[in-house]
N, C-alpha and C. Protein backbone atom coordinates (compact mmCIF):
# COMPACT_ATOMS: atom_id res chain seq x y z
N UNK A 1 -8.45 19.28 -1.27
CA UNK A 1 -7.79 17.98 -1.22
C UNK A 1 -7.12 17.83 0.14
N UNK A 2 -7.40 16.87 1.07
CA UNK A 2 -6.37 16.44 2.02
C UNK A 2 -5.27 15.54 2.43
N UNK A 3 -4.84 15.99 2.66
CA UNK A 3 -3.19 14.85 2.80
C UNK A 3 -3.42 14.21 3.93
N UNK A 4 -3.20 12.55 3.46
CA UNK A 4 -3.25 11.85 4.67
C UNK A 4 -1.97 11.13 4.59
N UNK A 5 -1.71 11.37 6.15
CA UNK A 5 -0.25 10.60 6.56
C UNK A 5 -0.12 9.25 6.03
N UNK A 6 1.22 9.07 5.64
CA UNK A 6 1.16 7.87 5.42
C UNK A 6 1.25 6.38 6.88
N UNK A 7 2.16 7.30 7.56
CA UNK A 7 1.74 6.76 9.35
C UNK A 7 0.65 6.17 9.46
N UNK A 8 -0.59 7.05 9.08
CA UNK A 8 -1.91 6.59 9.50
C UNK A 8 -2.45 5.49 8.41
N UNK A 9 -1.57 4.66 7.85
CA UNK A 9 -2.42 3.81 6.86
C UNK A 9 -1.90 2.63 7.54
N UNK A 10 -0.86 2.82 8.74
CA UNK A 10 -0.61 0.80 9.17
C UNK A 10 -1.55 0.64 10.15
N UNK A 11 -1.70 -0.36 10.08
CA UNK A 11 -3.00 -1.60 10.01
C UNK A 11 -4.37 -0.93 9.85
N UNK A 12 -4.77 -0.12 9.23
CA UNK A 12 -6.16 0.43 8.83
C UNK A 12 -6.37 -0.60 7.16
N UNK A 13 -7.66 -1.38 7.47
CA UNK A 13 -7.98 -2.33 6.55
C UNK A 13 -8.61 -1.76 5.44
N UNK A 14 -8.15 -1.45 4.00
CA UNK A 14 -9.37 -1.67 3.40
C UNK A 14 -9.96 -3.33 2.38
N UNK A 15 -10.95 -3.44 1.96
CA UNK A 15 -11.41 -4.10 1.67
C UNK A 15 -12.40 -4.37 0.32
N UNK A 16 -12.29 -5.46 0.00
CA UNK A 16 -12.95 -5.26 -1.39
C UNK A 16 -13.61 -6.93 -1.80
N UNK A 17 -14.59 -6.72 -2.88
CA UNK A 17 -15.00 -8.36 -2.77
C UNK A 17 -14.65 -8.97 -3.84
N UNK A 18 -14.84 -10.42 -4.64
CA UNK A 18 -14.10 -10.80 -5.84
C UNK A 18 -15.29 -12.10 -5.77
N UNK A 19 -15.92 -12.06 -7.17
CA UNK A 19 -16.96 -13.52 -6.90
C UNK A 19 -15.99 -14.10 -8.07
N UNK A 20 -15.67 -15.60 -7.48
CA UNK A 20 -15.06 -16.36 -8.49
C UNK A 20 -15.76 -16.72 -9.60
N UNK A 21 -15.37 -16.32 -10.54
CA UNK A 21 -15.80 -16.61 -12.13
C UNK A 21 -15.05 -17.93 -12.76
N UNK A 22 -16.33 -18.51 -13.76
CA UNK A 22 -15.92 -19.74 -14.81
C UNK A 22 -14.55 -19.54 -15.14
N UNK A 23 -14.02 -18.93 -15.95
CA UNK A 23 -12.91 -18.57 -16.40
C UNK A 23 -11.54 -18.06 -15.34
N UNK A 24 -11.78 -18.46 -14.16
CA UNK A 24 -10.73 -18.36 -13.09
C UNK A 24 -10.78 -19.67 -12.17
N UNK A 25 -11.51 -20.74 -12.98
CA UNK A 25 -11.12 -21.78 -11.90
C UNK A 25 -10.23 -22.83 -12.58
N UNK A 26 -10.01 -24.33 -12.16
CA UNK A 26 -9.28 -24.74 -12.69
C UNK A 26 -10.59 -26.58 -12.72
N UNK A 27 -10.10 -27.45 -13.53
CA UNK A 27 -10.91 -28.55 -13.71
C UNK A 27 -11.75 -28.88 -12.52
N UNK A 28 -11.32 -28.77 -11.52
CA UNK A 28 -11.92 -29.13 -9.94
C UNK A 28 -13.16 -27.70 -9.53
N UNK A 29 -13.25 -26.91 -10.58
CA UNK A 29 -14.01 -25.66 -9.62
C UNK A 29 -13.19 -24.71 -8.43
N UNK A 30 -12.19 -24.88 -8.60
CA UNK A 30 -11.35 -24.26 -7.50
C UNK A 30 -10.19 -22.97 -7.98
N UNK A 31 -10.37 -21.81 -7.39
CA UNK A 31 -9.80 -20.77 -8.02
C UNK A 31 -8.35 -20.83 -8.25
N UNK A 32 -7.89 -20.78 -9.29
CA UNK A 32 -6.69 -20.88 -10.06
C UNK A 32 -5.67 -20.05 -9.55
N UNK A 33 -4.54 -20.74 -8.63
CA UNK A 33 -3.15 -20.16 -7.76
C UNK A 33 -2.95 -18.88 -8.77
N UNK A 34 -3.14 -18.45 -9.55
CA UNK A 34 -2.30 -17.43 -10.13
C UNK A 34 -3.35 -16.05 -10.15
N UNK A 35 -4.60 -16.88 -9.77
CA UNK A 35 -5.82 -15.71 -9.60
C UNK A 35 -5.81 -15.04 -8.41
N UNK A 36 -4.86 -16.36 -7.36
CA UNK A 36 -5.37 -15.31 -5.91
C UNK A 36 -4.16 -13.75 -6.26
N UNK A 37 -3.30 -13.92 -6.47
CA UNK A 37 -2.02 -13.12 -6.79
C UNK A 37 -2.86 -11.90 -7.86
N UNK A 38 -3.23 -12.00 -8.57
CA UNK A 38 -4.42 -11.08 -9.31
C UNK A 38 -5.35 -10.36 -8.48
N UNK A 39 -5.96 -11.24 -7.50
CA UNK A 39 -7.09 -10.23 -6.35
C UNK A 39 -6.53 -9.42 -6.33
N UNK A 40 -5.49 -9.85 -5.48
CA UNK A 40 -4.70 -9.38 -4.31
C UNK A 40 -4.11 -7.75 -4.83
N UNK A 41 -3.46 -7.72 -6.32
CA UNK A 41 -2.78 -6.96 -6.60
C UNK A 41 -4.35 -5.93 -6.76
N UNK A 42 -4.99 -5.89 -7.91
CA UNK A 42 -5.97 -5.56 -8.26
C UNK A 42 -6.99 -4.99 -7.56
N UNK A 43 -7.01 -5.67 -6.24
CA UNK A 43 -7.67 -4.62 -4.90
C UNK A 43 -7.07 -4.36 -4.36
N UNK A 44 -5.66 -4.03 -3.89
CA UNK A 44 -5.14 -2.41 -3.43
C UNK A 44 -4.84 -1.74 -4.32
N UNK A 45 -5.00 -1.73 -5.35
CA UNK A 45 -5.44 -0.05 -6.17
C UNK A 45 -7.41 0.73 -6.27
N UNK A 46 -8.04 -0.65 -6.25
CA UNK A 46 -9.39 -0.21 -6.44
C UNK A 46 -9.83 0.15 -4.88
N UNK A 47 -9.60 -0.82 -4.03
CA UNK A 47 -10.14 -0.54 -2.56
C UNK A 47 -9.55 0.76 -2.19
N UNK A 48 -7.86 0.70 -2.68
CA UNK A 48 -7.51 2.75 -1.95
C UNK A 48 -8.51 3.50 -2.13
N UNK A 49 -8.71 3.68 -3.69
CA UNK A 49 -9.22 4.55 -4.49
C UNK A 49 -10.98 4.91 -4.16
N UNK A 50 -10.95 3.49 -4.40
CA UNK A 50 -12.92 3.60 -3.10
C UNK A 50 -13.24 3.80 -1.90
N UNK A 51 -12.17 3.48 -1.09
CA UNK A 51 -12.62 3.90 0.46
C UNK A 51 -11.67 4.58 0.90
N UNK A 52 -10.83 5.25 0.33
CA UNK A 52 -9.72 6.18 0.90
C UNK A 52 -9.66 7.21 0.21
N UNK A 53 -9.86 7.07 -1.28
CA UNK A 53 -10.05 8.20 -2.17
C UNK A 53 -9.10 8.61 -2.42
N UNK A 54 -8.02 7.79 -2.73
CA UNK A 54 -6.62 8.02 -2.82
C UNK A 54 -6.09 7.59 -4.21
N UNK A 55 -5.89 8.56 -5.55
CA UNK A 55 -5.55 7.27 -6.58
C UNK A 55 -4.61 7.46 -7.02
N UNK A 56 -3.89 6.12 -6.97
CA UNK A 56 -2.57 5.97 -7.80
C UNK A 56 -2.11 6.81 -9.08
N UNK A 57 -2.73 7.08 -9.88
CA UNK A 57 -2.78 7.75 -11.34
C UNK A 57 -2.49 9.20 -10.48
N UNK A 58 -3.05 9.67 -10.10
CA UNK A 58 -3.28 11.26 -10.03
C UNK A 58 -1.77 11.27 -9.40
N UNK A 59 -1.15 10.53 -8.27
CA UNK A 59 -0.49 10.28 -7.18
C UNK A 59 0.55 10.98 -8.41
N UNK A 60 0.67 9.32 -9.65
CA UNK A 60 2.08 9.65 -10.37
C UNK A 60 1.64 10.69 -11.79
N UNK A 61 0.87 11.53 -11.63
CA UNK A 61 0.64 12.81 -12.56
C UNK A 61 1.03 13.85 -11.80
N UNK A 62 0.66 14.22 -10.38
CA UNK A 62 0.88 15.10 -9.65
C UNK A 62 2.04 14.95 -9.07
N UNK A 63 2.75 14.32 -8.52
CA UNK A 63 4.22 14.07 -7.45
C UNK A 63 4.79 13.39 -8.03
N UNK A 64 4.40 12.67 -9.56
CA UNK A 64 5.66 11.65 -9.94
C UNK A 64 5.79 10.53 -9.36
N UNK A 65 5.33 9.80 -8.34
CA UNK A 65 5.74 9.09 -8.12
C UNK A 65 4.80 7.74 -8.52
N UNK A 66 5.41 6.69 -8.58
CA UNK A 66 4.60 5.61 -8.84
C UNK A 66 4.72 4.53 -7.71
N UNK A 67 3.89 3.66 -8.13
CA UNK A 67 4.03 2.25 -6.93
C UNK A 67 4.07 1.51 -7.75
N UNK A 68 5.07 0.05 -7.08
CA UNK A 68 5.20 -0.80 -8.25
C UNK A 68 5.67 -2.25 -6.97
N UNK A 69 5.00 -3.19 -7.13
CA UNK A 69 5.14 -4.83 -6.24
C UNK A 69 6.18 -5.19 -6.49
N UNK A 70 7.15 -5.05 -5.73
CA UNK A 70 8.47 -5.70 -6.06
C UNK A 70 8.62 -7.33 -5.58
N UNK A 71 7.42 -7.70 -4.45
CA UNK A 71 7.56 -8.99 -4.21
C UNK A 71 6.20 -9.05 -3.94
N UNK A 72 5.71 -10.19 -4.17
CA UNK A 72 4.08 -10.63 -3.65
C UNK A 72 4.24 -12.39 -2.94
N UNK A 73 4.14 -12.28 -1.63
CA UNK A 73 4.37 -13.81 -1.10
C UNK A 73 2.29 -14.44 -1.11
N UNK A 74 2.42 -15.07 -1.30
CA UNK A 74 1.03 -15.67 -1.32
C UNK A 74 1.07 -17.02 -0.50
N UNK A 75 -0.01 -17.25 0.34
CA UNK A 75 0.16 -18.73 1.48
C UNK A 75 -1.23 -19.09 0.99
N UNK A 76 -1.42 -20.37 0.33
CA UNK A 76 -2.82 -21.25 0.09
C UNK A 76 -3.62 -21.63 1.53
N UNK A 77 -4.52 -21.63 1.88
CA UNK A 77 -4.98 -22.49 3.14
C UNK A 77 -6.23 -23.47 3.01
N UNK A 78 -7.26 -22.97 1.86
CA UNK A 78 -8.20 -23.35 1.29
C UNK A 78 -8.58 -23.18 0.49
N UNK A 79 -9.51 -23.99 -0.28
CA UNK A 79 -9.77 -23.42 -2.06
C UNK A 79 -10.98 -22.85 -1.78
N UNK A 80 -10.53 -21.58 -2.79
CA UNK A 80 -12.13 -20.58 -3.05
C UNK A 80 -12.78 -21.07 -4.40
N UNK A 81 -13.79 -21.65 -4.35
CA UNK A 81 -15.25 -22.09 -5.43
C UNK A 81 -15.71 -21.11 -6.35
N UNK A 82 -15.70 -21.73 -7.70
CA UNK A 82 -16.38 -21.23 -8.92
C UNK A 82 -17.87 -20.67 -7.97
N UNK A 83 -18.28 -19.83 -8.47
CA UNK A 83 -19.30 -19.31 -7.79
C UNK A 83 -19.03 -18.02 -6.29
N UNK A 84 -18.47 -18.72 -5.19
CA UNK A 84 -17.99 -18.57 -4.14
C UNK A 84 -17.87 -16.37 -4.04
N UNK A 85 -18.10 -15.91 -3.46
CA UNK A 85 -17.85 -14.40 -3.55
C UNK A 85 -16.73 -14.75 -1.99
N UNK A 86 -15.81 -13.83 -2.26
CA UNK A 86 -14.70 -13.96 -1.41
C UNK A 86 -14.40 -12.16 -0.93
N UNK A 87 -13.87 -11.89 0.00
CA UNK A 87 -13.41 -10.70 0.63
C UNK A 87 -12.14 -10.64 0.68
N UNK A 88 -11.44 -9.32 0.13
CA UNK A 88 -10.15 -9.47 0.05
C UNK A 88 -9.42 -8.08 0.86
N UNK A 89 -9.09 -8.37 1.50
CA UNK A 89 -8.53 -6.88 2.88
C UNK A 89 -7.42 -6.93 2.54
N UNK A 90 -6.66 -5.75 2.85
CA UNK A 90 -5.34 -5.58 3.06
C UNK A 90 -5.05 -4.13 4.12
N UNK A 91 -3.47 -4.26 4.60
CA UNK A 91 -2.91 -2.99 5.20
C UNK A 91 -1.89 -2.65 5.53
N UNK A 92 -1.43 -1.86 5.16
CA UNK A 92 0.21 -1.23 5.75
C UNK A 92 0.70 -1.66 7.22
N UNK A 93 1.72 -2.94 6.51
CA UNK A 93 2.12 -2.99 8.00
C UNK A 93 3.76 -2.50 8.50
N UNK A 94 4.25 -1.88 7.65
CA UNK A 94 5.05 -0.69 7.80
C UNK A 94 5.76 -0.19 7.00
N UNK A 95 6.03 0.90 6.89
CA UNK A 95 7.16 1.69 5.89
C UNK A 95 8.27 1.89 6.29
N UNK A 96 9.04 1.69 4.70
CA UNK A 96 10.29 2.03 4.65
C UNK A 96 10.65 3.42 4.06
N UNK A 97 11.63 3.71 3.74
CA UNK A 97 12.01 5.23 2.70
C UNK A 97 11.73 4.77 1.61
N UNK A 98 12.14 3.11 1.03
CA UNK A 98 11.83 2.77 -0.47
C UNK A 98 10.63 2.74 -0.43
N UNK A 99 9.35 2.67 0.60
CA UNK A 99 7.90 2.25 0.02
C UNK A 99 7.47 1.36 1.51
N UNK A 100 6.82 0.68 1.17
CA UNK A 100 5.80 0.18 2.59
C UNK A 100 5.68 -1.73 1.96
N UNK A 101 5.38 -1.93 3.35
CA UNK A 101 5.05 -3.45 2.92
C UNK A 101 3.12 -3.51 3.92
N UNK A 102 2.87 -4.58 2.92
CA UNK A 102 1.35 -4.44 3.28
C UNK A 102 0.80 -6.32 3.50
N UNK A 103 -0.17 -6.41 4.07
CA UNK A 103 -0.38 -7.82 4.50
C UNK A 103 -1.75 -8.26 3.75
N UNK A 104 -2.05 -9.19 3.23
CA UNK A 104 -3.13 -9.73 2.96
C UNK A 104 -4.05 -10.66 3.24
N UNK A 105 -5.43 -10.70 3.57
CA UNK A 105 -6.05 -11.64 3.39
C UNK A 105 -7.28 -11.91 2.13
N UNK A 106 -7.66 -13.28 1.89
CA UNK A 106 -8.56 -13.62 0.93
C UNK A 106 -9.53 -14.66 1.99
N UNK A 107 -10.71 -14.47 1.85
CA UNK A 107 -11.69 -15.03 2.90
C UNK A 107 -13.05 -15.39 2.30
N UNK A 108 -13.99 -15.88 2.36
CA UNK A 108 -15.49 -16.27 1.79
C UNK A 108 -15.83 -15.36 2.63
N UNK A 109 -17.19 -14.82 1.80
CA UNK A 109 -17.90 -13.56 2.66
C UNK A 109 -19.29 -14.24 3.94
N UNK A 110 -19.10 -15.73 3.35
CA UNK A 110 -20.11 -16.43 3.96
C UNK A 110 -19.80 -16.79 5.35
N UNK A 111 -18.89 -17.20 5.57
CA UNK A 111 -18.14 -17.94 6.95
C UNK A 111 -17.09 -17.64 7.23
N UNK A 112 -16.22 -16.56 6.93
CA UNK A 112 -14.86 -16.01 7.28
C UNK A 112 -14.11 -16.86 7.47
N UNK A 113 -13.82 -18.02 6.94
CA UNK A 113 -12.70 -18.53 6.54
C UNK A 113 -11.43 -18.41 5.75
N UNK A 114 -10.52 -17.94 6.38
CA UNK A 114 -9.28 -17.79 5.37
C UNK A 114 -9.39 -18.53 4.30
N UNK A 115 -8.67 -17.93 3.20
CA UNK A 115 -8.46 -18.85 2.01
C UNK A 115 -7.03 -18.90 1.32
N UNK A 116 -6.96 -17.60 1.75
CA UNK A 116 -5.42 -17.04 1.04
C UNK A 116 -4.70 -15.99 2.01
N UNK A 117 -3.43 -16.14 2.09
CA UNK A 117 -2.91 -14.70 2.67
C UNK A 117 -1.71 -14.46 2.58
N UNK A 118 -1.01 -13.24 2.52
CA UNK A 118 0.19 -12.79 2.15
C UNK A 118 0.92 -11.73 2.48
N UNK A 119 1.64 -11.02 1.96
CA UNK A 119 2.67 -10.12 2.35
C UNK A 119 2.83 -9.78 0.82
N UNK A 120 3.00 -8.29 0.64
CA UNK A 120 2.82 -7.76 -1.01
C UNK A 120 4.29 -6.34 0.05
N UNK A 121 5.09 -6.47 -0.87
CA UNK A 121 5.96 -5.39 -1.00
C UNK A 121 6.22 -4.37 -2.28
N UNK A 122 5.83 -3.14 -1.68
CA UNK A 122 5.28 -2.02 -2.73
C UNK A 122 6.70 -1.01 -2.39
N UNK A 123 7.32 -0.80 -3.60
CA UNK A 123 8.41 0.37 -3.75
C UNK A 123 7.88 1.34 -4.43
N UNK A 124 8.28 2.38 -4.07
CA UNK A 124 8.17 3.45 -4.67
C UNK A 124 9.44 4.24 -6.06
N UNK A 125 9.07 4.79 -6.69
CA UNK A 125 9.55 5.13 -8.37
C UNK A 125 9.54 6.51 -8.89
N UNK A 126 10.06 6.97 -9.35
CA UNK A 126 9.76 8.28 -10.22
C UNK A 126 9.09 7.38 -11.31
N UNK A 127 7.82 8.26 -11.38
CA UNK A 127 6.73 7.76 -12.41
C UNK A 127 7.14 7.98 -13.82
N UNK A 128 8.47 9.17 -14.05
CA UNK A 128 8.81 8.92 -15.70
C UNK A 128 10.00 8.08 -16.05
N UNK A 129 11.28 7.76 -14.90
CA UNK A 129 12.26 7.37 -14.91
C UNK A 129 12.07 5.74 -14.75
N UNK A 130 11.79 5.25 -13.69
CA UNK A 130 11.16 4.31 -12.90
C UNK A 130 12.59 4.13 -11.69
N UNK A 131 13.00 4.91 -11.70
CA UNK A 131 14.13 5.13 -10.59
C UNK A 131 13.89 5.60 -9.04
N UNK A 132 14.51 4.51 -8.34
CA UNK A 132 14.02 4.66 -6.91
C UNK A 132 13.69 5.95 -6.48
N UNK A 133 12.54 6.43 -5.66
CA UNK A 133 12.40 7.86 -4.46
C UNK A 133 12.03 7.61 -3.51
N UNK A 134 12.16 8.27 -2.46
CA UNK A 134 11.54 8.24 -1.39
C UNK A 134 10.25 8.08 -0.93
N UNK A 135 9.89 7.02 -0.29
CA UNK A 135 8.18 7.19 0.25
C UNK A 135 7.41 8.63 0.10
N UNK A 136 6.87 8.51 -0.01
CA UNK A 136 6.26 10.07 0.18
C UNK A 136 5.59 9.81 1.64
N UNK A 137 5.17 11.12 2.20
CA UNK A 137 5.64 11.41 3.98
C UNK A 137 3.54 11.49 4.06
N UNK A 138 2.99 11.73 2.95
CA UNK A 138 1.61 11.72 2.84
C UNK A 138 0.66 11.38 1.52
N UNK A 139 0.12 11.14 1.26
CA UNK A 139 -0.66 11.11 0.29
C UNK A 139 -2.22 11.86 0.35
N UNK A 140 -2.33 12.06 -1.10
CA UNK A 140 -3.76 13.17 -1.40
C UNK A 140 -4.76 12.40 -1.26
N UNK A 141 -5.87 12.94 -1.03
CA UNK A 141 -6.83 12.23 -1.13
C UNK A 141 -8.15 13.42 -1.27
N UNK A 142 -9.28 12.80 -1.79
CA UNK A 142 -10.24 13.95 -2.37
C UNK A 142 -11.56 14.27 -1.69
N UNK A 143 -11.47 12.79 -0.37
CA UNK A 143 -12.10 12.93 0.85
C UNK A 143 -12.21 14.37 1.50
N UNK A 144 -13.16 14.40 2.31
CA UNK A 144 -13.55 15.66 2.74
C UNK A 144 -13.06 15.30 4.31
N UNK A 145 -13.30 14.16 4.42
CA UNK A 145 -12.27 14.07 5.69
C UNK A 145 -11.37 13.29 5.73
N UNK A 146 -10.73 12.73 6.93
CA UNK A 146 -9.78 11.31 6.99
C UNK A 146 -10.46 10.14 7.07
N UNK A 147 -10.55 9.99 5.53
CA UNK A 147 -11.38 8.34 5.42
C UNK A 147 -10.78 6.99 6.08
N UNK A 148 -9.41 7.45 6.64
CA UNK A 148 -8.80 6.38 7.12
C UNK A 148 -8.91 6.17 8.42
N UNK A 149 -9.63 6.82 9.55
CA UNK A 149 -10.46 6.99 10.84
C UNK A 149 -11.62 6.16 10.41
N UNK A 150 -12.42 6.25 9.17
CA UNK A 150 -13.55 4.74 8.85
C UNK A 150 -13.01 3.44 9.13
N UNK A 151 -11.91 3.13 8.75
CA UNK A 151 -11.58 1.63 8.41
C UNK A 151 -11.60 1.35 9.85
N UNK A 152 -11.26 -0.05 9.33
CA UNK A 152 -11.11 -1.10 11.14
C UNK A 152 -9.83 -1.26 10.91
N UNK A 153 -9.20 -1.43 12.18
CA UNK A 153 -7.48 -1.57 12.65
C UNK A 153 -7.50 -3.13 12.42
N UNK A 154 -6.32 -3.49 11.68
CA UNK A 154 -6.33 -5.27 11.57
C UNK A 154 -6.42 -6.15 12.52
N UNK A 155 -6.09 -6.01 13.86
CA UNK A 155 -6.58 -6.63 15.00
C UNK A 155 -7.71 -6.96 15.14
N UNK A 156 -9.10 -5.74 15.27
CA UNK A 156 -10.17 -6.18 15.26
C UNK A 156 -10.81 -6.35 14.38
N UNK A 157 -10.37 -6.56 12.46
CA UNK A 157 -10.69 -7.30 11.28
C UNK A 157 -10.53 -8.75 11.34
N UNK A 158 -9.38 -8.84 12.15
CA UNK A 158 -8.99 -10.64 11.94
C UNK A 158 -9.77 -11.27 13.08
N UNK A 159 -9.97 -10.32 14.28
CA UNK A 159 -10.93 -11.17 14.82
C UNK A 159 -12.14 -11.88 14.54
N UNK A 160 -12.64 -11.45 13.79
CA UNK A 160 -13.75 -11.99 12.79
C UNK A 160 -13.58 -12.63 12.06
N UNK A 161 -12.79 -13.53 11.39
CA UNK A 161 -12.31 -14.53 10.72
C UNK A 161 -11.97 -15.86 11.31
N UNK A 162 -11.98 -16.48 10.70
CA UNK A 162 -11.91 -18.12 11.14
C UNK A 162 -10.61 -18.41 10.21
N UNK A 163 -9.86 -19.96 10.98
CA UNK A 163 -8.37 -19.47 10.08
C UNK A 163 -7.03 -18.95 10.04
N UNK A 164 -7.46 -17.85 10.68
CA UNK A 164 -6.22 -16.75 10.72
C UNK A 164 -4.96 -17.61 11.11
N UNK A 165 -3.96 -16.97 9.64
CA UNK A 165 -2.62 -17.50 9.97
C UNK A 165 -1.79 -16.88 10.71
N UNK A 166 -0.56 -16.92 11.00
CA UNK A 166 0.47 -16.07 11.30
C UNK A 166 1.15 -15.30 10.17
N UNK A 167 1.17 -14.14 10.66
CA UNK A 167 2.42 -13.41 9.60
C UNK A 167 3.53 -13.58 9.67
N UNK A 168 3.93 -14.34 10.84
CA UNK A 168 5.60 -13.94 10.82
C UNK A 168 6.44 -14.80 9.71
């Protein structure tokens, strides 16, 4: 098992896709405000776990600790379509001792157009108490190497997009 810094996870993108389904749009065909907040959460646990090899579960079986969204800001820019397959990235854009804050985008895989984007703040927990701990200084992973040297740095992810908002 190797430990990867947690240092090395700001702005390294991972990424994941989401095809809008019948049952997530709203009368107009247009994906339902409470769905983008669902991606969003829902692929940074699956995208760690697939391209970093990092999983939450083992994290709070082995070290106790858990992760838990204490805030999720979400910005609309365009509607994503019943049908529509969308790309959803995210990345550490820095840590604290309580946990890290991470940035989001939601995009069509067709024309890189923004659709959605945000700011998700993740604290960290004792996984039996749910009482604040400290970041942890690394995390496990089951990679044989540093899968986080694969990803793209968010600079040259957003260049490829059409859209792009500001974070500040």
């Amino acid at each position: 098992m190797m430990q990867l810094p947690l240092q090395e996870f700001i702005g390294r993108v991972v990424t994941s896709t989401e095809r809008v389904q019948f049952s997530q749009v709203d009368p107009y065909a247009h994906l339902n405000a409470s769905r983008y907040s669902e991606f969003f959460v829902n692929h940074r646990i699956t995208a760690v776990e697939d391209q970093l090899q990092v999983s939450t579960i083992q994290i709070a079986k082995t070290m106790n600790v858990g992760f838990f969204v204490s805030r999720l800001d979400v910005r609309y820019h365009a509607p994503s379509f019943l049908g529509e397959t969308c790309e959803i990235a995210s990345w550490v854009h820095s840590i604290h001792q309580s946990g890290f804050d991470l940035r989001l985008i939601l995009s069509g895989t067709k024309n890189g157009k923004v659709r959605a984007s945000g700011m998700m703040e993740i604290r960290t927990v004792d996984a039996l108490t749910g009482k604040p701990v400290s970041c942890p200084v690394a995390l496990p992973s089951t990679g044989a190497t540093n899968l986080l040297l694969d990803r793209p740095l968010a600079t040259d992810y957003l260049a490829r997009l059409v859209n792009v908002p500001s974070f500040s």
